[in-house]
N, C-alpha and C. Protein backbone atom coordinates (compact mmCIF):
# COMPACT_ATOMS: atom_id res chain seq x y z
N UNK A 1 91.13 110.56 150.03
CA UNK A 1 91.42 111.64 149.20
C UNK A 1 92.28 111.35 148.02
N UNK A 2 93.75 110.57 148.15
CA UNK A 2 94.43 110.05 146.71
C UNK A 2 93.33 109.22 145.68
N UNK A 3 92.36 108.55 145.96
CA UNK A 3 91.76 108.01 145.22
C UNK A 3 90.65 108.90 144.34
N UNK A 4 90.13 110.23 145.31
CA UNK A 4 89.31 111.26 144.72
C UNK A 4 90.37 111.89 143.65
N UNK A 5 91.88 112.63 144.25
CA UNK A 5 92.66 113.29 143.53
C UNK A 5 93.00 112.25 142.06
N UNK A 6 93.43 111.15 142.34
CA UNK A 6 93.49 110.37 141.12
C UNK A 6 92.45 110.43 139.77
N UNK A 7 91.25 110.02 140.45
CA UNK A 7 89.83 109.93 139.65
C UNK A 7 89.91 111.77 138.82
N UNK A 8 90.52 112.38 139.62
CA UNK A 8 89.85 114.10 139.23
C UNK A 8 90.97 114.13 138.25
N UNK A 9 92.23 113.19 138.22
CA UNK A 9 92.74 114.27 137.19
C UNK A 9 92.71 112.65 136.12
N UNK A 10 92.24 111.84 136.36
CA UNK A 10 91.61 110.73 134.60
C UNK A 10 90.97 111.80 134.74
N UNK A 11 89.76 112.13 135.23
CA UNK A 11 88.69 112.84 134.48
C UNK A 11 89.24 114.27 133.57
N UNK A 12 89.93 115.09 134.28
CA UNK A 12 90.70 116.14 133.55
C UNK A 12 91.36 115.66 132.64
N UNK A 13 92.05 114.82 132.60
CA UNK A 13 92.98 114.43 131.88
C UNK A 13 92.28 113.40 130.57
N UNK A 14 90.81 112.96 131.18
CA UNK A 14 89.85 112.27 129.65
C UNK A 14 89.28 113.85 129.18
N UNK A 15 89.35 114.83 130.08
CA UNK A 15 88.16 115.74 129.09
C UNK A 15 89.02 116.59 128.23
N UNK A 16 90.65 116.82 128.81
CA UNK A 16 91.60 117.09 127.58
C UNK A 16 91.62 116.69 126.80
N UNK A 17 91.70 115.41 126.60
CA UNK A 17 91.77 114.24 125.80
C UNK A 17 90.43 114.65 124.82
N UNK A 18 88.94 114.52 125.11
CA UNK A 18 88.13 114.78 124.53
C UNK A 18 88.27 116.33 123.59
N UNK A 19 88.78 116.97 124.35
CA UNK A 19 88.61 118.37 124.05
C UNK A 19 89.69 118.50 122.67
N UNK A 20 90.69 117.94 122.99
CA UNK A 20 91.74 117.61 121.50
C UNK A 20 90.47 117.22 120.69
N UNK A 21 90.12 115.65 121.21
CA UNK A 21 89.56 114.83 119.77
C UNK A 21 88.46 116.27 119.10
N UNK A 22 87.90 117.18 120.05
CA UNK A 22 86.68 117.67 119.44
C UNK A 22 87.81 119.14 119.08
N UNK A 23 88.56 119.49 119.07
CA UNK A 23 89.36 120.09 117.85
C UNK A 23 89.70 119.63 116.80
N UNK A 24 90.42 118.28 116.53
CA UNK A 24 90.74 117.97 116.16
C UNK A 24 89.53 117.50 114.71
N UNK A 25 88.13 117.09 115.37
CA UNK A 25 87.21 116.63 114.81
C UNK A 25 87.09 118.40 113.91
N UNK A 26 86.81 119.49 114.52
CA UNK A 26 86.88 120.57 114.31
C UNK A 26 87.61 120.81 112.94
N UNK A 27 89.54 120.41 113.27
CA UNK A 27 90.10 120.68 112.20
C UNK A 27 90.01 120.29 111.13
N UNK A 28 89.18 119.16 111.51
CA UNK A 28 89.40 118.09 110.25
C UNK A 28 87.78 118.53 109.20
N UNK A 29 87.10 118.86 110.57
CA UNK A 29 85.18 119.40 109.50
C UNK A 29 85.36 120.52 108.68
N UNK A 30 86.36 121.55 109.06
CA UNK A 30 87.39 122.74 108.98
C UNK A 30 87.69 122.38 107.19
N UNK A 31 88.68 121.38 107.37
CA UNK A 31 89.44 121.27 106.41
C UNK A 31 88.33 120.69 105.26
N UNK A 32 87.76 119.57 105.56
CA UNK A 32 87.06 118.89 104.69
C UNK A 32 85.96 120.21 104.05
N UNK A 33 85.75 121.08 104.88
CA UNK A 33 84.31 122.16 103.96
C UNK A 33 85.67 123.01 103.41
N UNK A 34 86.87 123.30 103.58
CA UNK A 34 87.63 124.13 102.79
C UNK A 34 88.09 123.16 101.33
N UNK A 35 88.22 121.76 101.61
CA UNK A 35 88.63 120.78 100.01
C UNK A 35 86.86 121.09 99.25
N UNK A 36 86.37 120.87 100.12
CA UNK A 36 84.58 120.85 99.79
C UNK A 36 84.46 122.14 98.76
N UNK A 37 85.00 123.31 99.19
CA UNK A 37 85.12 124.74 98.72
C UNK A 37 85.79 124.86 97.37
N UNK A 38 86.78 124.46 97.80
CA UNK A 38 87.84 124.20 97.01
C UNK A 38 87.31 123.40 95.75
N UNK A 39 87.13 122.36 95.85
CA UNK A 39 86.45 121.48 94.74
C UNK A 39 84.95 122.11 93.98
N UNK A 40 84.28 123.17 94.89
CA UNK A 40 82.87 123.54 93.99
C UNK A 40 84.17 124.75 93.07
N UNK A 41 85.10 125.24 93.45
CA UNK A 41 85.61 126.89 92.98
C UNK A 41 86.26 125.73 91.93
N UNK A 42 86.86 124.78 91.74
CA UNK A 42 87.87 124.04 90.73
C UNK A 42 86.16 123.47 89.75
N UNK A 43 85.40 123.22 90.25
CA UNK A 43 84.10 122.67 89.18
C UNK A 43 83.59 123.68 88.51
N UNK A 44 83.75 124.77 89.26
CA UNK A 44 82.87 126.31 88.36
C UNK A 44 84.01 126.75 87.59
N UNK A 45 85.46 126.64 87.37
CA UNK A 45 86.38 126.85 86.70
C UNK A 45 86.28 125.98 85.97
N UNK A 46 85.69 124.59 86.21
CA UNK A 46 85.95 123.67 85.01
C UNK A 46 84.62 123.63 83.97
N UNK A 47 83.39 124.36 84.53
CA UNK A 47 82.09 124.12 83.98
C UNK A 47 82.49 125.39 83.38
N UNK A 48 83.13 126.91 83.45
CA UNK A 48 84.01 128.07 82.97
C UNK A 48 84.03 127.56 81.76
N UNK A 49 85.34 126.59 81.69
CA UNK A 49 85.77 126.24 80.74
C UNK A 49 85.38 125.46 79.57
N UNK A 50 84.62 124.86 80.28
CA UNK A 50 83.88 123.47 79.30
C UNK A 50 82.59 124.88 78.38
N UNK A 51 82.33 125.23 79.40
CA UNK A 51 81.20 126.27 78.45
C UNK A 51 81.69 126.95 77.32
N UNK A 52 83.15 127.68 77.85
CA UNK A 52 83.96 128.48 76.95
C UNK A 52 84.41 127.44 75.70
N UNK A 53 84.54 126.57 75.80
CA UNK A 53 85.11 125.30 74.94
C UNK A 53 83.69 125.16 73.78
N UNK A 54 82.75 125.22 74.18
CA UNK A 54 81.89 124.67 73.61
C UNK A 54 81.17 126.00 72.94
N UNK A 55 81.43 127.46 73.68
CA UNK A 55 81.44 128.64 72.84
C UNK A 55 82.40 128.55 71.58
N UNK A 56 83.66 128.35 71.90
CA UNK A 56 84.63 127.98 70.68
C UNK A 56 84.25 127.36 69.45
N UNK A 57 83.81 125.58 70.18
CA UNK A 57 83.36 124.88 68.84
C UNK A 57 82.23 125.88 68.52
N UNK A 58 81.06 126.56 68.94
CA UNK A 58 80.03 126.47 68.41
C UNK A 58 80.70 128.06 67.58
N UNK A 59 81.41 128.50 67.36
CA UNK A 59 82.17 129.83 67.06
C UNK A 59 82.93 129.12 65.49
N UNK A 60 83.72 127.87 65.53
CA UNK A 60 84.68 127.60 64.91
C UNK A 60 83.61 127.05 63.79
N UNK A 61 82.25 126.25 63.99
CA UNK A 61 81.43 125.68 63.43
C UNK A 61 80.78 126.92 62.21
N UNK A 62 80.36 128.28 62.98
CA UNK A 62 80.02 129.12 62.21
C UNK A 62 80.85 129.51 61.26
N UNK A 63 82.09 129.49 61.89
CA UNK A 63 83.52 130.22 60.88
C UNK A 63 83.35 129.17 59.60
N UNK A 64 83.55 127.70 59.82
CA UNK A 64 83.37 126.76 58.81
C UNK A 64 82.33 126.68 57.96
N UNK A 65 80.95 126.92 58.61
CA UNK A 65 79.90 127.16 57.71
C UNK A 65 80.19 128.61 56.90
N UNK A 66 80.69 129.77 57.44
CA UNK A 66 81.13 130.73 56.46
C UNK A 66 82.06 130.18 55.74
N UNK A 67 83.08 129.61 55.96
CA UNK A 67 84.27 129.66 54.80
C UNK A 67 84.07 128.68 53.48
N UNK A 68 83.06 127.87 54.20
CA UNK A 68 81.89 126.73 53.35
C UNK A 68 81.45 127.70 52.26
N UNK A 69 80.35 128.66 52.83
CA UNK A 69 79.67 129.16 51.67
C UNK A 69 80.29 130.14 50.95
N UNK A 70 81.63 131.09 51.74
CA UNK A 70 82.52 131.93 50.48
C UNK A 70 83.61 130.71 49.68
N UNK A 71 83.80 129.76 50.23
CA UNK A 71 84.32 128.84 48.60
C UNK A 71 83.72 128.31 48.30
N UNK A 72 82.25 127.80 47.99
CA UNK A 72 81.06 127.85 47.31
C UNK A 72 80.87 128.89 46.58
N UNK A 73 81.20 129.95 46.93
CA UNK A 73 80.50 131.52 46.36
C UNK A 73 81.89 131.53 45.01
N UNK A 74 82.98 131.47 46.12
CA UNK A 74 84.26 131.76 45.23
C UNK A 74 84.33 130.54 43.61
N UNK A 75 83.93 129.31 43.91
CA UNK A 75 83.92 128.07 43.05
C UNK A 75 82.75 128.92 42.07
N UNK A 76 81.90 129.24 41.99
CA UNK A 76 80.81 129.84 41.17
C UNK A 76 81.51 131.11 40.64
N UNK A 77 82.59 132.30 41.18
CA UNK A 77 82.98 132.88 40.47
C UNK A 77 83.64 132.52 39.34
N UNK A 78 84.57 131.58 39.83
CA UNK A 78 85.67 130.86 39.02
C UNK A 78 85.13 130.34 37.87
N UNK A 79 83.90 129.89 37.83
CA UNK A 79 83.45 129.05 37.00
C UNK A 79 82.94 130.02 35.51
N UNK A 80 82.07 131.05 36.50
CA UNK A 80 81.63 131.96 35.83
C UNK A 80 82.90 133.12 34.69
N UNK A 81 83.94 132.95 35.54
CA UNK A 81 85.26 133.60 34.85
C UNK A 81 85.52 132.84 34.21
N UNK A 82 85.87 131.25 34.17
CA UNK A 82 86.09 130.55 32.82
C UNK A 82 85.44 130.68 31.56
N UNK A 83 83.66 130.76 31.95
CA UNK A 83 82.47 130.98 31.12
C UNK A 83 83.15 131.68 30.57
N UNK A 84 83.56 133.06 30.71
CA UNK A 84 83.91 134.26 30.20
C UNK A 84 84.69 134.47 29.67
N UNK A 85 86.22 133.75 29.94
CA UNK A 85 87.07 133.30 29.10
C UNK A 85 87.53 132.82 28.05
N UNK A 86 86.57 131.75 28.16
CA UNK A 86 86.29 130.83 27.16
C UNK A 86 85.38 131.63 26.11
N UNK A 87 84.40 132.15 26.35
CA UNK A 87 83.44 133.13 25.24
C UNK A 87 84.32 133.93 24.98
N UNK A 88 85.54 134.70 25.28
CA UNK A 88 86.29 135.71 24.96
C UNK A 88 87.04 135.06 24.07
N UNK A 89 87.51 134.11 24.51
CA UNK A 89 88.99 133.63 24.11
C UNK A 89 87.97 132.79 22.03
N UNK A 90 86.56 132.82 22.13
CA UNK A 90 86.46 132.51 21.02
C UNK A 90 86.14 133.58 20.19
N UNK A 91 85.47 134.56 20.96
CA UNK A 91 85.18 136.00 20.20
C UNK A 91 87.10 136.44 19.78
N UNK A 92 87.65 136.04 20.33
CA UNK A 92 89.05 136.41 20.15
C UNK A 92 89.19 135.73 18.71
N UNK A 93 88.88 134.43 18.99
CA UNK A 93 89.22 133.16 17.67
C UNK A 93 88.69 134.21 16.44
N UNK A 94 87.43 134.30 16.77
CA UNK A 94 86.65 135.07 15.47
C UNK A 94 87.03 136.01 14.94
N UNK A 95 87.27 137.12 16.18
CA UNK A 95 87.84 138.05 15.33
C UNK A 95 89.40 138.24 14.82
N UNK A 96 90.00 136.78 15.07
CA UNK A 96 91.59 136.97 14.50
C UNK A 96 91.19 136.10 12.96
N UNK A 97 90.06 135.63 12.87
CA UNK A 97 89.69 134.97 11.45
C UNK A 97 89.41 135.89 10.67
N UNK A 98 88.08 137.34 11.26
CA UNK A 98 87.69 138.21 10.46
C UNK A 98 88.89 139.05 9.90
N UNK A 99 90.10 138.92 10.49
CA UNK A 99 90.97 140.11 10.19
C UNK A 99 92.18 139.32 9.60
N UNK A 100 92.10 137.79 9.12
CA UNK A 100 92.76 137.10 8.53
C UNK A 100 91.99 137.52 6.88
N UNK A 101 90.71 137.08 7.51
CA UNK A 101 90.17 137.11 6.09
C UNK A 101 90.46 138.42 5.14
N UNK A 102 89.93 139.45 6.26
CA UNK A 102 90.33 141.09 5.48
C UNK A 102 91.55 141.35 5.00
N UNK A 103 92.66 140.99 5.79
CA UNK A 103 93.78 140.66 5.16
C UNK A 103 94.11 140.17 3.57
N UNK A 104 93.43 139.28 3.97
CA UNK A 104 92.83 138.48 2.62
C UNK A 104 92.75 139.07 1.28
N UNK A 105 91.70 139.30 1.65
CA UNK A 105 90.56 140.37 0.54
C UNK A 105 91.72 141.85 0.00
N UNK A 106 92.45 142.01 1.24
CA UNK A 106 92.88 143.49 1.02
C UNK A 106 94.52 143.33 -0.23
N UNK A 107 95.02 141.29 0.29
CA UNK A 107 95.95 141.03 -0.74
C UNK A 107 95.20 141.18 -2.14
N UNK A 108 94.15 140.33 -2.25
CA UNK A 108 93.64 140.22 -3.35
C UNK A 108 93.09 141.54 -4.20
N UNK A 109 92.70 142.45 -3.83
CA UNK A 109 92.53 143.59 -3.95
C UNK A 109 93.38 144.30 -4.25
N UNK A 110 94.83 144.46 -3.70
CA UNK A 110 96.16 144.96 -4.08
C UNK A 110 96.86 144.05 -5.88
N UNK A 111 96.29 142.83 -5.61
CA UNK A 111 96.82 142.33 -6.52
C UNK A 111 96.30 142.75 -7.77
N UNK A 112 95.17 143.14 -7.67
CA UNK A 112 93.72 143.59 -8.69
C UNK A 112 94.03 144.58 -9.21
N UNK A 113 94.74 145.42 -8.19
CA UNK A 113 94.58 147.32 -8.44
C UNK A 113 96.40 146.75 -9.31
N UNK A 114 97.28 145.79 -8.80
CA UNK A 114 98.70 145.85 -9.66
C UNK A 114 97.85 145.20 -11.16
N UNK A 115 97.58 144.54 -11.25
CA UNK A 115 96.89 144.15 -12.53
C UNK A 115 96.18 145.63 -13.70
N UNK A 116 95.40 146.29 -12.83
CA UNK A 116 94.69 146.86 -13.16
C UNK A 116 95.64 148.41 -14.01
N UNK A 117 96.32 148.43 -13.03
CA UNK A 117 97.91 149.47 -12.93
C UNK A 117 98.29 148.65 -14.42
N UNK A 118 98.88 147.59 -14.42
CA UNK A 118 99.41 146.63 -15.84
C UNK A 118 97.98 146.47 -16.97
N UNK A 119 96.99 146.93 -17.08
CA UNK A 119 96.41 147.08 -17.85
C UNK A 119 96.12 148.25 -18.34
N UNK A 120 96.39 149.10 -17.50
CA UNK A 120 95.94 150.56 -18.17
C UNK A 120 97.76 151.24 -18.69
N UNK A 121 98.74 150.66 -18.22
CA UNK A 121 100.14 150.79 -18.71
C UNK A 121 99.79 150.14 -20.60
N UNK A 122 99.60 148.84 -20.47
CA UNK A 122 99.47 148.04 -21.81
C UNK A 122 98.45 148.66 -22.56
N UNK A 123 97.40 149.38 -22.30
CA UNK A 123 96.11 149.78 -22.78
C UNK A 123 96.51 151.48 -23.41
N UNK A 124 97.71 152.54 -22.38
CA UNK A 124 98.02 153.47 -22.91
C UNK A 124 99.10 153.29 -23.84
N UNK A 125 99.97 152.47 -24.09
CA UNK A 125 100.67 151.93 -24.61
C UNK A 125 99.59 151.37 -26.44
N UNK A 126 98.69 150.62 -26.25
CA UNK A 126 97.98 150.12 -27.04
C UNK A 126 97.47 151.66 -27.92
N UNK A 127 96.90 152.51 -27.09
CA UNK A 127 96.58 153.59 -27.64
C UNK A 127 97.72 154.61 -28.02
N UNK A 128 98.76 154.56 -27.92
CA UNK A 128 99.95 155.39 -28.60
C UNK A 128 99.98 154.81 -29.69
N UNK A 129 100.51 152.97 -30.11
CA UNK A 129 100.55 152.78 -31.31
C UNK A 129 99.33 152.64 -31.99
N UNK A 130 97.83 152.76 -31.73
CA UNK A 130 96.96 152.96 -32.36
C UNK A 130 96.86 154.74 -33.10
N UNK A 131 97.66 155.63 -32.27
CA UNK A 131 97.44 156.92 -32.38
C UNK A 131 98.69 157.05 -33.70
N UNK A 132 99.97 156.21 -33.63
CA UNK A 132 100.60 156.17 -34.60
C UNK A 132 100.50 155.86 -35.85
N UNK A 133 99.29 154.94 -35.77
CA UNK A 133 98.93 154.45 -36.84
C UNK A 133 98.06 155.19 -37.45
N UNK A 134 97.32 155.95 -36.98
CA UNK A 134 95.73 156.72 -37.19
C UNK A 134 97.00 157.61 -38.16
N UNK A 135 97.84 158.35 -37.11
CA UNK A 135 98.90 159.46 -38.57
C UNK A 135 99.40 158.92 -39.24
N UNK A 136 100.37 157.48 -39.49
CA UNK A 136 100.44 157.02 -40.53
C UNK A 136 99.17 156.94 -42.12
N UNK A 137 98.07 156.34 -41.21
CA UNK A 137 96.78 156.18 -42.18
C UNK A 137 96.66 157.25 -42.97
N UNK A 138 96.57 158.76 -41.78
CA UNK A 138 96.41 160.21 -42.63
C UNK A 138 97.64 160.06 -43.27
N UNK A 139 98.23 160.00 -42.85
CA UNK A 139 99.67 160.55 -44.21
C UNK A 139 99.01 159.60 -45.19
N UNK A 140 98.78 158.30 -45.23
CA UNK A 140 98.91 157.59 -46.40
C UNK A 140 97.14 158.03 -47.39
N UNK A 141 96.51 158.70 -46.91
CA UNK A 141 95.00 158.81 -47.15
C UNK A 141 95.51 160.28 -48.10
N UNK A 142 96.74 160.97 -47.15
CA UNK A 142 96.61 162.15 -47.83
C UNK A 142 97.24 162.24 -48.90
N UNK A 143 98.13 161.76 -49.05
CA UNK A 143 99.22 160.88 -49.95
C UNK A 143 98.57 160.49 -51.05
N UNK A 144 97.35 159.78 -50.72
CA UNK A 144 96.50 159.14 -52.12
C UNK A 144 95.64 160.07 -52.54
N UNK A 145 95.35 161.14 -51.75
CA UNK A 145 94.22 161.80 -51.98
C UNK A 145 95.32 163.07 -53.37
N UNK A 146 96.17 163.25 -52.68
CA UNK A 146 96.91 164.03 -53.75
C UNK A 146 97.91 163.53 -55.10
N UNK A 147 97.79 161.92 -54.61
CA UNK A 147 97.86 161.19 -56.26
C UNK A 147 96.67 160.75 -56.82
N UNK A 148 95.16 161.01 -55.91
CA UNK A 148 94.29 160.61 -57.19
C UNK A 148 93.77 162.12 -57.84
N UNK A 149 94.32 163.37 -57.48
CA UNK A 149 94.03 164.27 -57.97
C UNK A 149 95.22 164.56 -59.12
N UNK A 150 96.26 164.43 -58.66
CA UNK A 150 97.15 163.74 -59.84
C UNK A 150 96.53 163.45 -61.12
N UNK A 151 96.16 162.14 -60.59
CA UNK A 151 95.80 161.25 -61.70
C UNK A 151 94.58 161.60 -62.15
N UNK A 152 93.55 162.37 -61.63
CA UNK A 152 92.61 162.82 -62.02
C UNK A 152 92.75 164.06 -62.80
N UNK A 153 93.79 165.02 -62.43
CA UNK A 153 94.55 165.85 -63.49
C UNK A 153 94.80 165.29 -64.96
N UNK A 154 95.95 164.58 -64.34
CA UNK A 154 96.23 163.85 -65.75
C UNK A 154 95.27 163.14 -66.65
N UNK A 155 93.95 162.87 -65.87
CA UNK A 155 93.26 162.00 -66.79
C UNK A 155 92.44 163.21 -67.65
N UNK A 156 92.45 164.36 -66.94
CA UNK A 156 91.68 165.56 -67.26
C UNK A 156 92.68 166.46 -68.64
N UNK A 157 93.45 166.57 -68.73
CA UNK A 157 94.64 166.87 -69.53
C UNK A 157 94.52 165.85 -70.91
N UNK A 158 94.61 163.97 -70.48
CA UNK A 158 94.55 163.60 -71.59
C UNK A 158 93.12 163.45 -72.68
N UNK A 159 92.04 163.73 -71.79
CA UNK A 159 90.71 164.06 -72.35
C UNK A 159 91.14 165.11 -73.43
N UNK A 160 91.46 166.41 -72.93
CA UNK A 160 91.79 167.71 -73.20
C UNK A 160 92.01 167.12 -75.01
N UNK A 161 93.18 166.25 -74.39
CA UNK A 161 94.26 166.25 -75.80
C UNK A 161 93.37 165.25 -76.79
């Protein structure tokens, strides 16, 4: 019987033994499908991200192709505003020449009308002593006219005699 009782409790005492290892095997198949878990939930967070990343670039790419073609757009305004500038800034030139020139014209013209002013001063002037002279002339016309009747008297008188 000690040799049966012996044998019965190795055997109890191997199937404890087993019964650990096959928990233990348990904890460990346990653990490994929870890292297993664990690692697909950390790959779908990282494939999350990588997607979201690559939404970004493909987001940041569009923004650049827009900001591409409004300073493209903006470089063509600019250019077009210089155009415009520049045509202004000579229509400007021109018309500070046209209004140099009128200027001009309007001295010369002033100078014309003072001339013109000094000719008709010298010209009424010219005609006063012409008008002085015209009554001198009569006085002296009338003057003769009543010494050649005078003398035509007298020549009439010495006939007489």
């Amino acid at each position: 019987g000690a040799g049966l009782q012996q044998e019965v409790a190795v055997a109890v005492a191997g199937r404890a033994r087993l019964q650990e290892e096959a928990e233990a095997k348990d904890r460990e198949k346990a653990r490994v499908l929870a890292d297993k878990d664990a690692a697909r939930g950390e790959l779908k967070r990282l494939t999350g991200l990588v997607m979201e990343a690559q939404g970004e670039r493909a987001s940041l790419r569009e923004r650049v192709a827009s900001g591409e073609q409004e300073a493209s757009h903006l470089a063509e305004l600019l250019q077009t505003a210089e155009r415009d500038k520049s045509a202004m800034e000579g229509e400007r030139a021109r018309l500070t020449a046209r209004i140099d020139e009128m200027f001009g014209e309007m001295q010369l013209l002033g100078a014309q009308l003072a001339s013109s002013e000094g000719d008709k001063e010298r010209l009424q002037a010219e005609l006063q002593r012409l008008r002085s002279k015209k009554k001198v002339l009569e006085g002296d016309i009338s003057q003769f006219k009543e010494t050649t009747q005078a003398v035509s008297g007298n020549a009439q008188q010495l006939r007489a005699a």
